[in-house]
Protein backbone atom coordinates (compact mmCIF):
# COMPACT_ATOMS: atom_id res chain seq x y z
CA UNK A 1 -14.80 -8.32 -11.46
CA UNK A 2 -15.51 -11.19 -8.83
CA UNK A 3 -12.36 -10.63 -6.13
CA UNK A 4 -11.53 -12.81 -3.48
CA UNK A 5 -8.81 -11.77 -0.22
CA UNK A 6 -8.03 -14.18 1.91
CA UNK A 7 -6.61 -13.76 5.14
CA UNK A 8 -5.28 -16.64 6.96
CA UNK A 9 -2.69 -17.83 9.87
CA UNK A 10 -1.11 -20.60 8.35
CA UNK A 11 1.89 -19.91 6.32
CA UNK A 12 1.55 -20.39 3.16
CA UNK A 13 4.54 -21.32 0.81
CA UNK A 14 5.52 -20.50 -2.73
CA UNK A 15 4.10 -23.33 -4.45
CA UNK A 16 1.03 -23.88 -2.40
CA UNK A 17 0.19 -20.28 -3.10
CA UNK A 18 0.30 -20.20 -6.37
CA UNK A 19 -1.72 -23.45 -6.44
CA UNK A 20 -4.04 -21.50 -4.56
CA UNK A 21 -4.08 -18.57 -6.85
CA UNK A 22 -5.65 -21.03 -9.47
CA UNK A 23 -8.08 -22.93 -8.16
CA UNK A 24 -9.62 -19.76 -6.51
CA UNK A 25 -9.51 -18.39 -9.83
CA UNK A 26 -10.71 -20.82 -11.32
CA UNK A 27 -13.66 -21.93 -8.49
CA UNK A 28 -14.64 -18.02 -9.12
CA UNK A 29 -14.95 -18.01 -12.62
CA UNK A 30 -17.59 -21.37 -12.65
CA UNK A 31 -19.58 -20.15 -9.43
CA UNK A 32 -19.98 -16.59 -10.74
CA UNK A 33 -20.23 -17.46 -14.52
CA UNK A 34 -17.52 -14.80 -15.21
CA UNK A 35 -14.74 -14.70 -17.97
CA UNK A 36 -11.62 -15.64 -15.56
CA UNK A 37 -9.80 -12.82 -17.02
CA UNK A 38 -11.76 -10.63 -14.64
CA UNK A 39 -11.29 -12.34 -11.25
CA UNK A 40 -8.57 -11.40 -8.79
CA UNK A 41 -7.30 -13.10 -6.15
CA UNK A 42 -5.01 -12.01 -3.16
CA UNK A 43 -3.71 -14.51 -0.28
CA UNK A 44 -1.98 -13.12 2.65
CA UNK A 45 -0.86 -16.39 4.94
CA UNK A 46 1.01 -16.40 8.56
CA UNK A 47 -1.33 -13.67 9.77
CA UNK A 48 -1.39 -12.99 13.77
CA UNK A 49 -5.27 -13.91 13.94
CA UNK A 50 -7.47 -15.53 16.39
CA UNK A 51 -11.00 -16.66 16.06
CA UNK A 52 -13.34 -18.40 19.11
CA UNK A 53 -10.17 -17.11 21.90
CA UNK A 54 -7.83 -19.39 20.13
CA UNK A 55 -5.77 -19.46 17.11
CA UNK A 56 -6.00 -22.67 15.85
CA UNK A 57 -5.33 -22.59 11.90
CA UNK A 58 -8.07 -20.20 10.47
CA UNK A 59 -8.76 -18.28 7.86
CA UNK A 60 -11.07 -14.81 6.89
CA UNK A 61 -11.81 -14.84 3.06
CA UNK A 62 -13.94 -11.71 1.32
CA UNK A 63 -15.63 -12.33 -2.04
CA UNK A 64 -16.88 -9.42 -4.05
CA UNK A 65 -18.69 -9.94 -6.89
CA UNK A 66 -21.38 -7.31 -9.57
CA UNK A 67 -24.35 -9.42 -9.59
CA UNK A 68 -23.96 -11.83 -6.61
CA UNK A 69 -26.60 -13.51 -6.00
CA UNK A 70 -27.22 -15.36 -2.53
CA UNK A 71 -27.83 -18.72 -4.30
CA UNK A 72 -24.10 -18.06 -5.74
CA UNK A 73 -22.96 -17.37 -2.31
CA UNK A 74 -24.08 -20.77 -0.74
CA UNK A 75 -22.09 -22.29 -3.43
CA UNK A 76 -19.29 -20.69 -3.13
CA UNK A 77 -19.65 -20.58 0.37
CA UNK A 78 -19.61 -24.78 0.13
CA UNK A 79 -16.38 -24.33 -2.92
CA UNK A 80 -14.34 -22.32 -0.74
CA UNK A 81 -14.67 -24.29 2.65
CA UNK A 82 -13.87 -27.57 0.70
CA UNK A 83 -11.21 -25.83 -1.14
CA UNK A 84 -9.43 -24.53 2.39
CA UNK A 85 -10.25 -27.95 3.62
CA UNK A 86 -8.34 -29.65 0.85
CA UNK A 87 -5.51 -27.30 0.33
CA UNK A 88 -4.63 -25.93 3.91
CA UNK A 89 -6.40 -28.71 6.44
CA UNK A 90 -9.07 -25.74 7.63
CA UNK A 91 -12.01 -27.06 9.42
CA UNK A 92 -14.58 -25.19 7.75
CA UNK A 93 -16.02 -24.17 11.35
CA UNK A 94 -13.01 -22.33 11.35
CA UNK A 95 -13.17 -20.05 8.39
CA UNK A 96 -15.46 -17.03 7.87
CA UNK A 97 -16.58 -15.83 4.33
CA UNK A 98 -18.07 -12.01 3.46
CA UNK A 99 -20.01 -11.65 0.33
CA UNK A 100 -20.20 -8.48 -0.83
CA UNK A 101 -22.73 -8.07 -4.27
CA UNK A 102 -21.20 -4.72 -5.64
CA UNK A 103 -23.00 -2.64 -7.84
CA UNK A 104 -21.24 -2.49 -12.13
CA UNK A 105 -21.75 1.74 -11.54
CA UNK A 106 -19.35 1.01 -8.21
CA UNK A 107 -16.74 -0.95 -9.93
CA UNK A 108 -13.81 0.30 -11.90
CA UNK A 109 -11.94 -1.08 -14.58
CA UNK A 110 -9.95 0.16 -17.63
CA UNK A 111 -10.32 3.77 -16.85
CA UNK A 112 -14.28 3.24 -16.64
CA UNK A 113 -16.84 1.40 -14.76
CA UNK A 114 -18.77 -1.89 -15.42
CA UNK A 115 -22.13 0.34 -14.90
């Protein structure tokens, strides 16, 4: 159930995004405690964005999690800035993250919900 979009300006090829795909995966699973085979991930790269009048490499990420707590957020909030740092040179001034804490009776899976 934890997803993660991110939205960002610098292209992305097809080997750095499927790196990407699995250590978001993966930094989702630890921070949220949940079995990986639940977390999504979508990348969209060479977006027309700006952010502070300029566009300097950015990126917009949303993370969606049942249960997210705010203590979880700060550390994935820390995870995902380092990871964008690493993996795509992103200042993390330059990089905004939503969490969203969904309700299980709002999230659908299998035919069904988690509630």
């Amino acid at each position: 159930m934890p997803y993660l979009k991110m939205h960002t300006n610098v292209a992305i090829g097809a080997e750095q995004s499927s790196q990407l795909l699995t250590d978001f995966s993966s930094l989702l699973a630890k921070e949220t405690g949940k079995p990986e085979r639940y977390v999504m991930v979508e990348l969209e790269g060479g977006k027309a964005m700006s952010f502070g009048g300029n566009a300097d490499p950015l990126a917009y990420v949303e993370c969606k999690s049942i249960g997210l707590s705010t203590s979880q957020a700060g550390g994935l909030s820390a995870a995902i800035a380092d990871l964008l740092r690493r993996r795509l040179s992103l200042a993390p001034d330059r990089v905004y993250i939503e969490f969203s804490n969904c309700p299980a009776e709002f999230w659908g899976w299998n035919g069904s919900t988690f509630g």
